[in-house]
Protein backbone atom coordinates (compact mmCIF):
# COMPACT_ATOMS: atom_id res chain seq x y z
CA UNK A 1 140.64 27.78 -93.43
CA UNK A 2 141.42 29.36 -90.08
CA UNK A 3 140.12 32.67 -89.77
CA UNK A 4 141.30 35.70 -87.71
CA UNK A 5 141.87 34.86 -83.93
CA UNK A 6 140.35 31.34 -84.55
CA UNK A 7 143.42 28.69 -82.98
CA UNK A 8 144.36 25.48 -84.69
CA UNK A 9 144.26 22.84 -81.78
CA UNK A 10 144.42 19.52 -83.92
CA UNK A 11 146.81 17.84 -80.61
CA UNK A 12 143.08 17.31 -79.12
CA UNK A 13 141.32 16.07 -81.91
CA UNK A 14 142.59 12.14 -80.93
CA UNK A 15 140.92 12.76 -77.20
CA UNK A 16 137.76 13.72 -78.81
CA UNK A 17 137.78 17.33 -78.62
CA UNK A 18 137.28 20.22 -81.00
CA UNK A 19 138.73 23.19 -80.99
CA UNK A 20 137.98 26.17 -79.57
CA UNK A 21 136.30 28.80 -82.59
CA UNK A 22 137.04 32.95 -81.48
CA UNK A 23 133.87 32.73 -79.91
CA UNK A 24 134.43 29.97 -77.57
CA UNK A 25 137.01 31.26 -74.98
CA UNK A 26 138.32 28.88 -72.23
CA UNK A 27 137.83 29.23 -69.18
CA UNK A 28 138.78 27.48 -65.67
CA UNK A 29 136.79 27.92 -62.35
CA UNK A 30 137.31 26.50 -59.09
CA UNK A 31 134.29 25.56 -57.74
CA UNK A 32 131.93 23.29 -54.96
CA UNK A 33 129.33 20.74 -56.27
CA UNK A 34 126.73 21.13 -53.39
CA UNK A 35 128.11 20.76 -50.68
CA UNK A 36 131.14 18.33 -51.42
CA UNK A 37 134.59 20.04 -51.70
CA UNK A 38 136.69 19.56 -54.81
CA UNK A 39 140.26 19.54 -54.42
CA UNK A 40 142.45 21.42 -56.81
CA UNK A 41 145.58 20.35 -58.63
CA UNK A 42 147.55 23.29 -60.12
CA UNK A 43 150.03 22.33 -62.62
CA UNK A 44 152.54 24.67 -63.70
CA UNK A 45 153.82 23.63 -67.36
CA UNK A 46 157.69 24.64 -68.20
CA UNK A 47 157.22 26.69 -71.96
CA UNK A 48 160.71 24.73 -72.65
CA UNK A 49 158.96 21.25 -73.09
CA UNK A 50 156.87 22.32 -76.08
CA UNK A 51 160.22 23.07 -78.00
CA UNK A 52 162.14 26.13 -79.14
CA UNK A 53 159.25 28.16 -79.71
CA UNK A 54 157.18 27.25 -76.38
CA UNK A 55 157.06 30.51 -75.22
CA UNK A 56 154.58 31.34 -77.73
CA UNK A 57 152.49 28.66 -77.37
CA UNK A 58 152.03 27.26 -73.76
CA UNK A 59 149.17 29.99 -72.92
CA UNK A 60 147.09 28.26 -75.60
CA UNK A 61 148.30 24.58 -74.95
CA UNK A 62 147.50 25.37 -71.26
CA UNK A 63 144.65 26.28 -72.02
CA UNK A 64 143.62 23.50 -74.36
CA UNK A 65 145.17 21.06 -71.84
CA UNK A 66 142.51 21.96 -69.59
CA UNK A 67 139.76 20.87 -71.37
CA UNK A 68 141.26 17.13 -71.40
CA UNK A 69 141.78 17.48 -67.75
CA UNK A 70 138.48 18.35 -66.65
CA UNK A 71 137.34 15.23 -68.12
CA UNK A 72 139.90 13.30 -65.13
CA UNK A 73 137.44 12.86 -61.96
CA UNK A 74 134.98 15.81 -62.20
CA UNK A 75 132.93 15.38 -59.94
CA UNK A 76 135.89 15.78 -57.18
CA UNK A 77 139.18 17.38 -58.48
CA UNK A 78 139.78 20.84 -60.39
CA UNK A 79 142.78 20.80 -62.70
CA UNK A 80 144.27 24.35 -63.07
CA UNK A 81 146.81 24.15 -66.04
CA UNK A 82 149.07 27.41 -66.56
CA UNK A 83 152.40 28.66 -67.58
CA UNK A 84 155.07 28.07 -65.18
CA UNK A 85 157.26 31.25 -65.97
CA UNK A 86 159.35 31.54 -62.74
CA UNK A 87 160.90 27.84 -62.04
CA UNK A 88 160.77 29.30 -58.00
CA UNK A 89 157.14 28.09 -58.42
CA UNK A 90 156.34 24.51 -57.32
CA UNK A 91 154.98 22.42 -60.36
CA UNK A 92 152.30 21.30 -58.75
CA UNK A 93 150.22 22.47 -56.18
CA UNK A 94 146.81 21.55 -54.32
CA UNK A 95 144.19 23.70 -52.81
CA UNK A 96 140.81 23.48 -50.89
CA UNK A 97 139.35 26.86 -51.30
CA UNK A 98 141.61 28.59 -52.21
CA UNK A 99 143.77 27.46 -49.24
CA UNK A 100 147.43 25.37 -49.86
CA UNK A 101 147.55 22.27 -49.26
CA UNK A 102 150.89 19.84 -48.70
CA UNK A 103 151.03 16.88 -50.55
CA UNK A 104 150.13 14.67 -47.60
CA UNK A 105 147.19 16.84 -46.76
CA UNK A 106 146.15 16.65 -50.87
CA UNK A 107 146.30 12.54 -50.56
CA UNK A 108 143.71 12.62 -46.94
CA UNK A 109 141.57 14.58 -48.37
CA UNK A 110 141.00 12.49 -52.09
CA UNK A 111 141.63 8.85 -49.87
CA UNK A 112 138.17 10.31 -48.05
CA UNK A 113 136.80 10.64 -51.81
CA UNK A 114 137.74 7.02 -52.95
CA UNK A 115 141.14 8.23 -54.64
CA UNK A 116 144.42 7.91 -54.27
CA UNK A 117 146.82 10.84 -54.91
CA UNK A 118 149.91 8.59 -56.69
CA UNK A 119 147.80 7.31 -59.29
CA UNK A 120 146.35 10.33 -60.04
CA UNK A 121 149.38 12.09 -60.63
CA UNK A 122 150.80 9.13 -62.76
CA UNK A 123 147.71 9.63 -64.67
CA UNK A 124 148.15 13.11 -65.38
CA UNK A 125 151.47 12.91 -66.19
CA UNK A 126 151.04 10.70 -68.78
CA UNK A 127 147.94 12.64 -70.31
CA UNK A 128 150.11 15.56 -70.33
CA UNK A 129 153.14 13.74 -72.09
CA UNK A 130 150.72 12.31 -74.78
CA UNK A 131 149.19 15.98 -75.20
CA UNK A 132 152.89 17.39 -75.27
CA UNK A 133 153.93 14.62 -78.32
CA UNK A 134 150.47 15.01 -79.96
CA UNK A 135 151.54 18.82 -80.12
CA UNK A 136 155.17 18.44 -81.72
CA UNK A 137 153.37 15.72 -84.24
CA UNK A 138 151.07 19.09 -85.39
CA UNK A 139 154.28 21.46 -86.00
């Protein structure tokens, strides 16, 4: 049984991931390797697609999403999953730094890494949609 403050994450058991006990927080940090440059991807997720009650949820699914995201291209991209609250926000976003980047800017920089921007997103949207209907299958 779950105890006090422990959180039931069985959506990431299929990707090979446990989850988190009250000891184990999650965390996300930007960061360099050496002296290579990682770009960031920050995707803002709407409460409303994890149902009625997303509102109450997304902070941990966020949170739990980012674990299966690290695991997409290390060793040069930094996925930042959060709530997106105020639909003025873009859904996505891409840094260097801390410093915006546009989209075009975002695709230079990974082409320079061996990667493609398109694909990338393609495959992240369809990590998050499986993580999304792996989470309703759990309610």
């Amino acid at each position: 049984m779950y105890g006090q403050g422990e959180q039931r994450l069985p959506f990431l058991l299929p990707f090979g991931i446990q989850s988190p006990g009250p000891s184990q927080p999650i965390s996300i940090m930007v960061h360099t390797t050496g002296s290579a440059k990682k770009l960031t991807i920050q995707i803002r997720i709407e409460p409303g697609c994890l149902g009625p009650d997303g509102k109450r949820h997304i902070e941990t699914f966020c949170a739990a999403a980012s674990r299966i995201f690290a695991t997409m291209e290390p060793e040069r991209v930094n996925w930042v999953l959060i709530p997106r609250h105020d639909k003025l926000l873009p859904e996505q976003e891409f840094l260097i730094e801390g410093r915006k980047l546009s989209e075009e800017q975002a695709n230079l920089l990974l082409q320079r890494m061996g990667l493609t921007l398109a694909p990338l997103q393609e495959r992240s949207d369809a990590v998050l949609a499986q993580l999304v209907e792996r989470y309703f299958k759990t309610l």
